[in-house]
N, C-alpha and C. Protein backbone atom coordinates (compact mmCIF):
# COMPACT_ATOMS: atom_id res chain seq x y z
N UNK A 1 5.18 3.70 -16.02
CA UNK A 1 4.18 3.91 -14.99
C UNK A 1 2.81 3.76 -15.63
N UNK A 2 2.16 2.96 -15.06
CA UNK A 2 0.29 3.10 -15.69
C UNK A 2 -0.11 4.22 -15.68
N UNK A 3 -0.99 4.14 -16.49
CA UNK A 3 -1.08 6.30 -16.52
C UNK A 3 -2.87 5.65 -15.83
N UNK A 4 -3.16 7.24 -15.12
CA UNK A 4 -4.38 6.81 -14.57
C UNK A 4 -5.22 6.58 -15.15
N UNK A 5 -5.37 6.30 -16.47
CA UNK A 5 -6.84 5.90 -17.30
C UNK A 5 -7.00 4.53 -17.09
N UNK A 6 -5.83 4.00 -16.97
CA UNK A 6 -5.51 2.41 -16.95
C UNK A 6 -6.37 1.59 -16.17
N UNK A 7 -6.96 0.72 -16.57
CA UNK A 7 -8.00 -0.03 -15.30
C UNK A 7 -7.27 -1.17 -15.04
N UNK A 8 -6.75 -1.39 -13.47
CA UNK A 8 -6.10 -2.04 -13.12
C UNK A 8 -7.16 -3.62 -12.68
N UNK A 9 -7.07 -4.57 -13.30
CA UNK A 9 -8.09 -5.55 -12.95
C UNK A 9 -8.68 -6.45 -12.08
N UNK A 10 -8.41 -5.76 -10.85
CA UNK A 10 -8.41 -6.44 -9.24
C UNK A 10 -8.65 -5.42 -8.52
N UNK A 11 -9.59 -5.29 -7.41
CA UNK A 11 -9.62 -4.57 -6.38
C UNK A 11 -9.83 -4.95 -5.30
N UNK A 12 -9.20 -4.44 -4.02
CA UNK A 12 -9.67 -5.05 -2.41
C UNK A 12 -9.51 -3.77 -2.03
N UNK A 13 -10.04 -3.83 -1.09
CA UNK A 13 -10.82 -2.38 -0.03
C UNK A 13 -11.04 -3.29 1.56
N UNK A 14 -10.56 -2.12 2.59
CA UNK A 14 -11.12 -2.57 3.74
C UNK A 14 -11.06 -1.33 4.51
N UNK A 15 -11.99 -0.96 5.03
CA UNK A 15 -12.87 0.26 5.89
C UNK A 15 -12.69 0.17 7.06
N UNK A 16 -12.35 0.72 8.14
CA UNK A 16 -12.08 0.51 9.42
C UNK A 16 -12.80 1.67 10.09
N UNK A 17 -12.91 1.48 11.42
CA UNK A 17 -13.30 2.98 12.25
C UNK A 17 -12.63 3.35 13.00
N UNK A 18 -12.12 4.66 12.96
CA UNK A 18 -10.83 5.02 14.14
C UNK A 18 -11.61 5.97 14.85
N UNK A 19 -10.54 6.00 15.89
CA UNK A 19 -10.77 6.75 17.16
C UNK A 19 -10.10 7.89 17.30
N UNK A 20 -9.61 8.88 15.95
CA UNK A 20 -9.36 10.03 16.02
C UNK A 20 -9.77 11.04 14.93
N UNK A 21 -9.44 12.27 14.93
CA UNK A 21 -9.66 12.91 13.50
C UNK A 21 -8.84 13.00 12.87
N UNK A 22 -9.90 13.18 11.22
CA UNK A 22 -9.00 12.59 10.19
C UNK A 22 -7.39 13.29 10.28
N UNK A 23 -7.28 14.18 10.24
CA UNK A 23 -6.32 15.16 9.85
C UNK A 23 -5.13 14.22 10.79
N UNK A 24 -5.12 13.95 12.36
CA UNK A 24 -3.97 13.06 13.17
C UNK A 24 -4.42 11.75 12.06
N UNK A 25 -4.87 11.34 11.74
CA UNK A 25 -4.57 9.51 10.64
C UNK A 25 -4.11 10.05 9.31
N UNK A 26 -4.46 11.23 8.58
CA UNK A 26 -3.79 11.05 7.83
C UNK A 26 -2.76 11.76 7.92
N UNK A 27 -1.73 12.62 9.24
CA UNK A 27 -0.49 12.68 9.56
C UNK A 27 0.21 11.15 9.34
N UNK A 28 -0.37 10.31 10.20
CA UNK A 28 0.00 9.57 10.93
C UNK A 28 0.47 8.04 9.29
N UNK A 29 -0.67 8.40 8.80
CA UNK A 29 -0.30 7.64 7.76
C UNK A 29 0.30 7.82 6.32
N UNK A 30 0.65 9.20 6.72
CA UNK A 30 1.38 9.86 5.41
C UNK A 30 2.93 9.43 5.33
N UNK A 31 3.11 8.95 6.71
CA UNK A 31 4.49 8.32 6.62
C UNK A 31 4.44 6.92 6.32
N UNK A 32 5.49 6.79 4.91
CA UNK A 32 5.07 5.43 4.58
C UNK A 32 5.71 4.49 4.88
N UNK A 33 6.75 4.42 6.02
CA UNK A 33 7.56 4.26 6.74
C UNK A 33 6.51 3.20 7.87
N UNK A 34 5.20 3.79 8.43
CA UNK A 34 4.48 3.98 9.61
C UNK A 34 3.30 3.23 8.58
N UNK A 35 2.77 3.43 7.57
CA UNK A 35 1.64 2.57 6.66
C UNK A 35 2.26 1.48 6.43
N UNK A 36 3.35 0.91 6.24
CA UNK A 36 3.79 -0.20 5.16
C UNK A 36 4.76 -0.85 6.07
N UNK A 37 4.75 -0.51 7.77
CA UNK A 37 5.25 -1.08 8.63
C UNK A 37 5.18 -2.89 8.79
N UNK A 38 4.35 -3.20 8.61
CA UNK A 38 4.33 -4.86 8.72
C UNK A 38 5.00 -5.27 7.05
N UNK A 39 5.42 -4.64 6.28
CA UNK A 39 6.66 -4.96 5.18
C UNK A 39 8.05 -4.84 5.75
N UNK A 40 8.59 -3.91 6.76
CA UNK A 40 9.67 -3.85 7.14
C UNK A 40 10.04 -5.34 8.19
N UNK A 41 9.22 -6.26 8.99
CA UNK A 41 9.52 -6.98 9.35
C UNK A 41 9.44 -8.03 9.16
N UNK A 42 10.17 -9.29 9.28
CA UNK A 42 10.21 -10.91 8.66
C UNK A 42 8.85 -11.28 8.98
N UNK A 43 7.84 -12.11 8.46
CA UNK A 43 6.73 -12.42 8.13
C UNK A 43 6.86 -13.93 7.68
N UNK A 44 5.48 -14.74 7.85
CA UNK A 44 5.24 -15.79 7.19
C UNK A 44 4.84 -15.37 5.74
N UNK A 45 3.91 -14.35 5.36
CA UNK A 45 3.75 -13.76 4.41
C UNK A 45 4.39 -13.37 3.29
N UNK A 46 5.87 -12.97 3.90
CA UNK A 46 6.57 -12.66 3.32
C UNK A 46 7.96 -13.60 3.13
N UNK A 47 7.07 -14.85 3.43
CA UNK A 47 8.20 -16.07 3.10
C UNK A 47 9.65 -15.56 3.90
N UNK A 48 9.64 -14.77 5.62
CA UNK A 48 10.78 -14.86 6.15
C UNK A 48 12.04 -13.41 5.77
N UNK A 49 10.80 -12.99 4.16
CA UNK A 49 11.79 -11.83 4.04
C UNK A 49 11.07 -10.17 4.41
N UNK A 50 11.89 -9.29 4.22
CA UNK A 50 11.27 -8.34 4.52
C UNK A 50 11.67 -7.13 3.41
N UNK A 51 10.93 -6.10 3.30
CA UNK A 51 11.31 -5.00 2.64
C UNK A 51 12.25 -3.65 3.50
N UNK A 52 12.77 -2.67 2.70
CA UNK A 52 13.30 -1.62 3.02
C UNK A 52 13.01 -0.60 2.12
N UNK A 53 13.06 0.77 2.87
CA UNK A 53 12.50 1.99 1.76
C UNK A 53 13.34 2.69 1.73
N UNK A 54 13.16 3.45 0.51
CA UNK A 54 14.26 4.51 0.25
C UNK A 54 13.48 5.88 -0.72
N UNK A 55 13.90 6.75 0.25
CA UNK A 55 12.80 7.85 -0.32
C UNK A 55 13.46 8.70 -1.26
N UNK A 56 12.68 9.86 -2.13
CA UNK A 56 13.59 10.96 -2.77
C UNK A 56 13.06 12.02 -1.56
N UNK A 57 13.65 13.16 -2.13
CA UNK A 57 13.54 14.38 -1.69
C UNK A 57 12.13 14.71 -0.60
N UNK A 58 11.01 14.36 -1.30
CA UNK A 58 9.54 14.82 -1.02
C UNK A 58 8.96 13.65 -0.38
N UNK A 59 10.01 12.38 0.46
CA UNK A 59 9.99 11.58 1.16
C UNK A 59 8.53 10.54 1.28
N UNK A 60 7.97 10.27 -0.27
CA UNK A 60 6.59 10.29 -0.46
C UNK A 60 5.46 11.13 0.11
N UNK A 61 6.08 11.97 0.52
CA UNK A 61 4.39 13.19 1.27
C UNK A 61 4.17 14.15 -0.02
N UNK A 62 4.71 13.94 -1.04
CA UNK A 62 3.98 15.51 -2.27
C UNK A 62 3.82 14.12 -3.37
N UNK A 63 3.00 15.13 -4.38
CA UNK A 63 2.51 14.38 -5.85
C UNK A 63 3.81 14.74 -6.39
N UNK A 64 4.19 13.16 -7.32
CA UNK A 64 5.66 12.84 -7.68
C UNK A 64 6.77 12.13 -7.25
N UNK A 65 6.27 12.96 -5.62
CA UNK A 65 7.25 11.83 -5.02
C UNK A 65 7.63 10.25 -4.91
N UNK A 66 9.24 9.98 -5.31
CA UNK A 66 9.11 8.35 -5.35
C UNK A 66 9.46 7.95 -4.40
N UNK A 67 8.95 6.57 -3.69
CA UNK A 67 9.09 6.02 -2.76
C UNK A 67 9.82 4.56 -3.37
N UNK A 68 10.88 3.80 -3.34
CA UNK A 68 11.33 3.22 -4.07
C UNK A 68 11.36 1.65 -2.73
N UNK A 69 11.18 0.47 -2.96
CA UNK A 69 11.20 -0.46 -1.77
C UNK A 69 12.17 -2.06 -2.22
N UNK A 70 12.95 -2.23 -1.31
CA UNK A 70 13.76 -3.28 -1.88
C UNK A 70 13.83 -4.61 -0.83
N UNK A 71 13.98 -5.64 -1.02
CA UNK A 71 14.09 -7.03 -0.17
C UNK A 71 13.91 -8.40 -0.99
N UNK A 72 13.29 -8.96 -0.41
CA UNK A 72 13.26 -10.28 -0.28
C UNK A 72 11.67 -11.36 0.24
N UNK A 73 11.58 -12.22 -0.79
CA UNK A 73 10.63 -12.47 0.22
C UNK A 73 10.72 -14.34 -0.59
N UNK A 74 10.92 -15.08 0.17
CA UNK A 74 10.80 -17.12 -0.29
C UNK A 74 12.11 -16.96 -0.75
N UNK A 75 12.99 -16.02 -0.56
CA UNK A 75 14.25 -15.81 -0.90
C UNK A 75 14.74 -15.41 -2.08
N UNK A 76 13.46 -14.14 -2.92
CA UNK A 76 13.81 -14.21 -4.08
C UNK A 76 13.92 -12.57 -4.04
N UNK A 77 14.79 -12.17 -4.94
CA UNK A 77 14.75 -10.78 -4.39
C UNK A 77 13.62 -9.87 -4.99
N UNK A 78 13.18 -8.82 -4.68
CA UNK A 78 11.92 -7.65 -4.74
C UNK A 78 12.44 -6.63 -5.21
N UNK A 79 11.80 -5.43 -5.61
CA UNK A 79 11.63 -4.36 -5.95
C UNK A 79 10.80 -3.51 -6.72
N UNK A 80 10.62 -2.57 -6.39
CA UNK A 80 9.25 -1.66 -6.96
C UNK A 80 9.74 -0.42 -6.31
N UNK A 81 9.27 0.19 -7.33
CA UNK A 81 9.46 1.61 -7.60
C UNK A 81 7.74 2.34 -7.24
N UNK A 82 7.42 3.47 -6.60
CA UNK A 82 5.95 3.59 -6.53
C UNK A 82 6.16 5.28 -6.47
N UNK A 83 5.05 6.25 -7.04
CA UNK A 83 5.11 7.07 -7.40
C UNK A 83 3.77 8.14 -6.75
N UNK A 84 3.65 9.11 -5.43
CA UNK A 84 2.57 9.78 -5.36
C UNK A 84 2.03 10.19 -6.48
N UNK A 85 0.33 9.85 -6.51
CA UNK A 85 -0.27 10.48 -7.36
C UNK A 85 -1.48 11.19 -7.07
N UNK A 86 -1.78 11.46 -5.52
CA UNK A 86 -2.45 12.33 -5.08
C UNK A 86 -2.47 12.52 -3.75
N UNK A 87 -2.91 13.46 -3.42
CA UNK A 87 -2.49 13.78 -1.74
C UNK A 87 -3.02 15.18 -1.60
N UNK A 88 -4.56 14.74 -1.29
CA UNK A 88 -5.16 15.83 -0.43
C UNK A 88 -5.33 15.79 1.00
N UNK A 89 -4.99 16.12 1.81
CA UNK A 89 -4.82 16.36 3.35
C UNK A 89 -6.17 16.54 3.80
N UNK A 90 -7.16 16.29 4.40
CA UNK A 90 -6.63 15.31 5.23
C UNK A 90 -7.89 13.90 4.94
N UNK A 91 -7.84 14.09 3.82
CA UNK A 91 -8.90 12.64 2.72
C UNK A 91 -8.57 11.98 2.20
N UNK A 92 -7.36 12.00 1.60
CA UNK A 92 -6.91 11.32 0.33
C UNK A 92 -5.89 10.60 0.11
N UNK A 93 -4.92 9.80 -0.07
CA UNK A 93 -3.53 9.81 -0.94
C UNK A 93 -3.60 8.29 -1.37
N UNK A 94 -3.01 8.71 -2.46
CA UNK A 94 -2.75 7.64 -3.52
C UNK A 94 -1.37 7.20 -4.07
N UNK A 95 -0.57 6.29 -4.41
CA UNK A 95 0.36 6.14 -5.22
C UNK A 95 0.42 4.75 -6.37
N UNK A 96 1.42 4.61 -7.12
CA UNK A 96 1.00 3.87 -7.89
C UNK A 96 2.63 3.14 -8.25
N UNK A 97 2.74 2.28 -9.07
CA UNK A 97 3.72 1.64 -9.41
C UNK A 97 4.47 2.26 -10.76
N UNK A 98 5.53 3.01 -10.58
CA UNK A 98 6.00 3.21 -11.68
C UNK A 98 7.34 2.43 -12.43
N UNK A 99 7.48 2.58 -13.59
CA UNK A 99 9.13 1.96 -13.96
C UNK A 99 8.68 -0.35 -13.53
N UNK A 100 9.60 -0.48 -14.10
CA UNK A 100 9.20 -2.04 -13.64
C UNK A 100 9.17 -2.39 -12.21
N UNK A 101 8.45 -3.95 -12.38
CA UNK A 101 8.25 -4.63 -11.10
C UNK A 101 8.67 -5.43 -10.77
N UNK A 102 9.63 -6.12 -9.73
CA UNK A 102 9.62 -6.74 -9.62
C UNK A 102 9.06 -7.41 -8.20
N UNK A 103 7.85 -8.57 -8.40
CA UNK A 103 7.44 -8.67 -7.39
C UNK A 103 7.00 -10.30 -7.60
N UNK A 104 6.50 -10.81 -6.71
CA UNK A 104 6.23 -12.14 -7.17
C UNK A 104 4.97 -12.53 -7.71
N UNK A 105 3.92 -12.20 -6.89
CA UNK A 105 2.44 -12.37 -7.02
C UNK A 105 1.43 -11.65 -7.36
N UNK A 106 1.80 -10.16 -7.68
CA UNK A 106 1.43 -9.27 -8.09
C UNK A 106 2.33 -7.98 -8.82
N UNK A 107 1.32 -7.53 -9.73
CA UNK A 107 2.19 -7.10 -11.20
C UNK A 107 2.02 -5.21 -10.32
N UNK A 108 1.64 -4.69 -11.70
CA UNK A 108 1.99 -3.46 -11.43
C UNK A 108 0.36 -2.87 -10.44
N UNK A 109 0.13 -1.86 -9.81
CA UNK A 109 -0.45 -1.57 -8.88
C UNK A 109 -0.57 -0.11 -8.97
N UNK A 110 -1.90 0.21 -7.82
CA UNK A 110 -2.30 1.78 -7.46
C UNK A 110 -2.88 1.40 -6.02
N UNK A 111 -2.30 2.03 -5.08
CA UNK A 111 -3.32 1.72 -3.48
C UNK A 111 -3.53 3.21 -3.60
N UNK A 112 -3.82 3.31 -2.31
CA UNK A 112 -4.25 4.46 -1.42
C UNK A 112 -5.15 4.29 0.00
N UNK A 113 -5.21 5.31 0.15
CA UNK A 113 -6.61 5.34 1.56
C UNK A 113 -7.24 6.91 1.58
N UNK A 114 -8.33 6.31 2.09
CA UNK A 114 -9.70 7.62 1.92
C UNK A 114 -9.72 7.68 3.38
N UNK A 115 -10.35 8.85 3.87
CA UNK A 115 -10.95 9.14 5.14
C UNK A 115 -11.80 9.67 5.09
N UNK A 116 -12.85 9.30 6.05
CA UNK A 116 -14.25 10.04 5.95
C UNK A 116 -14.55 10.92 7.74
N UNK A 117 -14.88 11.60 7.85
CA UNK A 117 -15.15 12.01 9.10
C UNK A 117 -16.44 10.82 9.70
N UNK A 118 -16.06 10.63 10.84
CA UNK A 118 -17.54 9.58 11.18
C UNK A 118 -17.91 10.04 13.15
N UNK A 119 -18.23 10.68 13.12
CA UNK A 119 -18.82 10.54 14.74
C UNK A 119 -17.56 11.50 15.59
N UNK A 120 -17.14 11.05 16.64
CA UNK A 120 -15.82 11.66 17.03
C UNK A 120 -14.42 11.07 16.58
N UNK A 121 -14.74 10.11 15.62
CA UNK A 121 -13.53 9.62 14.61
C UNK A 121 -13.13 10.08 12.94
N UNK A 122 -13.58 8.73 13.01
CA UNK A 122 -13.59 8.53 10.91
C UNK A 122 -13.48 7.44 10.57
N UNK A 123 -13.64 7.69 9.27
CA UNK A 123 -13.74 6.09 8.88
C UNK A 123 -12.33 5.90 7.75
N UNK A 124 -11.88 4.93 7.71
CA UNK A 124 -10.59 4.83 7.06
C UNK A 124 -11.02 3.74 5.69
N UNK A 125 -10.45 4.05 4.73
CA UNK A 125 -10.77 2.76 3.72
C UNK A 125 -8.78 2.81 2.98
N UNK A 126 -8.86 1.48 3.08
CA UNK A 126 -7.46 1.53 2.56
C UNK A 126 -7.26 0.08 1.55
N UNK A 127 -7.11 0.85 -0.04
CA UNK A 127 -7.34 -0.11 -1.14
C UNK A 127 -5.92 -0.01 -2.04
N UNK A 128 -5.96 -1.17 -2.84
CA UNK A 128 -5.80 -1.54 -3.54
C UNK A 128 -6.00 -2.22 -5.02
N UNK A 129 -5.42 -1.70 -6.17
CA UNK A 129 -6.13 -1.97 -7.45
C UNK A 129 -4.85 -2.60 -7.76
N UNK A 130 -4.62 -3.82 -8.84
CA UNK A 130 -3.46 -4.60 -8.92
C UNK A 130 -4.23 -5.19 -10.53
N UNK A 131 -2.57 -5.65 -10.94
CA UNK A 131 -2.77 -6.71 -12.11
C UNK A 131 -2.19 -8.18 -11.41
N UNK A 132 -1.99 -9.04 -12.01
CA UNK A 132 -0.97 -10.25 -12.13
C UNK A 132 -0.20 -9.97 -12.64
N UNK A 133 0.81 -10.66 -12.44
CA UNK A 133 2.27 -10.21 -12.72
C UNK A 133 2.09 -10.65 -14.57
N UNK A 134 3.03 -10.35 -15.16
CA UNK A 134 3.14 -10.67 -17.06
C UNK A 134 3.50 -11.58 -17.13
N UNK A 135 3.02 -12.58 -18.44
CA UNK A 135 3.22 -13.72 -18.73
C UNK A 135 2.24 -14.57 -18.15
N UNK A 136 2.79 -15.97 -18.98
CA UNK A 136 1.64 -17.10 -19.15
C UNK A 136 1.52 -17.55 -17.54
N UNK A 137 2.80 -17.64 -16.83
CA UNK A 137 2.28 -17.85 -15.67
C UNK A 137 1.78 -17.11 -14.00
N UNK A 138 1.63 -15.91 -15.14
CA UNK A 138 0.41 -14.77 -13.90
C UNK A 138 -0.72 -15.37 -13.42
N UNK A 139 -1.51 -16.19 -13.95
CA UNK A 139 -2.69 -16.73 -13.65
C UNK A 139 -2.56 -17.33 -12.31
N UNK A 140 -1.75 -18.42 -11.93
CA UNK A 140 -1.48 -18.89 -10.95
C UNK A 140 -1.28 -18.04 -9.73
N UNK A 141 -0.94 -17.35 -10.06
CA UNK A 141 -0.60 -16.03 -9.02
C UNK A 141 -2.44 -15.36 -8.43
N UNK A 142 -3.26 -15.95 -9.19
CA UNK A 142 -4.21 -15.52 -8.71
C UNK A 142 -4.74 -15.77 -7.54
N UNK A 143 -5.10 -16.38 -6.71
CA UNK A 143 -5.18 -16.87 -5.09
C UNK A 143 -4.55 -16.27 -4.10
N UNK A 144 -2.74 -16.47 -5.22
CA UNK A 144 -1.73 -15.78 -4.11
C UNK A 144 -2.17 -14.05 -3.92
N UNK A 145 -2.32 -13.81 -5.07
CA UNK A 145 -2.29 -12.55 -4.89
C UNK A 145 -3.65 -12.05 -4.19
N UNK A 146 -4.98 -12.58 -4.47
CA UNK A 146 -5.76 -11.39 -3.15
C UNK A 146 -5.72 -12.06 -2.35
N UNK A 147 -4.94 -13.43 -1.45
CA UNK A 147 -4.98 -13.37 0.03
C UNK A 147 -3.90 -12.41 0.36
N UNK A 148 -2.42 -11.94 -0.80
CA UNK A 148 -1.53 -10.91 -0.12
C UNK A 148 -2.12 -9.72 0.32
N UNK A 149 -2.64 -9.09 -1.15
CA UNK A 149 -3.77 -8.24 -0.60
C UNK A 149 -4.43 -8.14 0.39
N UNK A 150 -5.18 -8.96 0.62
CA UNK A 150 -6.60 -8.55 1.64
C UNK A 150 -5.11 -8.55 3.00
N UNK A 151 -3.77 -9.59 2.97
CA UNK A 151 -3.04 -9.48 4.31
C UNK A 151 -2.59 -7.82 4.40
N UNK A 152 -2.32 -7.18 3.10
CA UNK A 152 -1.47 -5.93 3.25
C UNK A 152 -2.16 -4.76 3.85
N UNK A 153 -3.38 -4.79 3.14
CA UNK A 153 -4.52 -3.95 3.67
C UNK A 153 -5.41 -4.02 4.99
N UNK A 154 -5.58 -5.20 5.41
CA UNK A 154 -5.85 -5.74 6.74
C UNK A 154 -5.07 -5.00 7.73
N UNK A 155 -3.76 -5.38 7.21
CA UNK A 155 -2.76 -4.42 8.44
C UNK A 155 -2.68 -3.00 8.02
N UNK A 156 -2.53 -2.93 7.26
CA UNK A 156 -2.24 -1.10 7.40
C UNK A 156 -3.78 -0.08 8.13
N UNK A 157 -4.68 -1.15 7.34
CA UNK A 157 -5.89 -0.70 8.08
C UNK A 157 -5.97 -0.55 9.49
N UNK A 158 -5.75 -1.85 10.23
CA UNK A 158 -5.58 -2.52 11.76
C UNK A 158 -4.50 -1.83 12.17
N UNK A 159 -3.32 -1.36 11.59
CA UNK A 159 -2.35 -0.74 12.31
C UNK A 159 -2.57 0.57 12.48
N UNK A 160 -3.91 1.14 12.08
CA UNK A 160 -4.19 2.32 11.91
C UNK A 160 -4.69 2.38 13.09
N UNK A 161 -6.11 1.43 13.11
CA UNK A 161 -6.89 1.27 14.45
C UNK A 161 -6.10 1.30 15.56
N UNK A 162 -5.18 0.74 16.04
CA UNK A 162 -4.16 0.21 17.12
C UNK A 162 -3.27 1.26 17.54
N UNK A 163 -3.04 2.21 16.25
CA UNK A 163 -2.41 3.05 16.70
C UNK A 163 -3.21 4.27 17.81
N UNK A 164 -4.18 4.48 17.03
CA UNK A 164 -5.28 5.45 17.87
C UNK A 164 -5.98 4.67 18.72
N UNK A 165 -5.91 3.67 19.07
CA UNK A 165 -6.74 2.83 20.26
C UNK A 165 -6.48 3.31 21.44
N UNK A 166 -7.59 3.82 22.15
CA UNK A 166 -7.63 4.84 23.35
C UNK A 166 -7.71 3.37 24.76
């Protein structure tokens, strides 16, 4: 697992404004089931494949908890292991990539999302910090990887909005 000193060498961020308080978004997005929803279904993105989750005990809602995710995607198979590493209610949570990766376009990782109170809403920011995958041919992976990005975060962001859309 990257330990948090680690500076992961990529970042994307995208900020949204919702239409509820924080405390219902970050219920709502503590399930990672309900955040990482546009991974569970076939995608162009996802080259046709899709992911599945499998939780421990603390079902990713406590620090520690692993959230473990398996599939497919251009028909090659996936997996990653990801690990809470913070979770203050109703501002914060973070997790990160622990144990190996296997992924195509991007190496090991830390997301999360912030909430800010804003008006009769809040404001949502939901990021990502990433490497390239190891080896000589990570580089190439560069393009691929922040248009996946900016797609993963786009939606979890937007699926946030949509959900609270009055």
């Amino acid at each position: 697992m990257p330990s948090p000193a680690r500076r992961l060498r990529h970042h994307l961020a995208r900020t949204v404004a919702v239409t509820a308080p924080p405390d219902a978004v970050f219920a709502h997005l503590d399930d990672q089931t309900r955040l990482a929803e546009h991974m569970q279904k076939p995608s162009a993105m996802m080259g046709g494949g899709q992911m599945t989750y499998a939780f421990d005990a603390g079902r990713g809602q406590a620090v520690g908890s692993h959230i473990r995710m398996g599939g497919s995607a251009f028909g090659v198979s996936l997996s990653v292991d990801e690990v809470v590493t913070e979770r203050v209610p109703p501002s914060r949570k973070a997790w990160q990539t622990a144990g190996p990766v296997r992924l195509l376009i991007i190496g090991g990782y830390a997301m999360g999302f912030d909430i800010v109170p804003s008006g009769q809403g809040c404001r949502l920011t939901v990021w990502i910090n990433y490497d390239l995958p190891p080896g000589p041919l990570g580089w190439l992976a560069l393009p691929l990887a922040a248009l996946y990005g900016r797609w993963c975060i786009a939606r979890m962001a937007g699926d946030a909005v949509s959900h609270f859309a009055t």
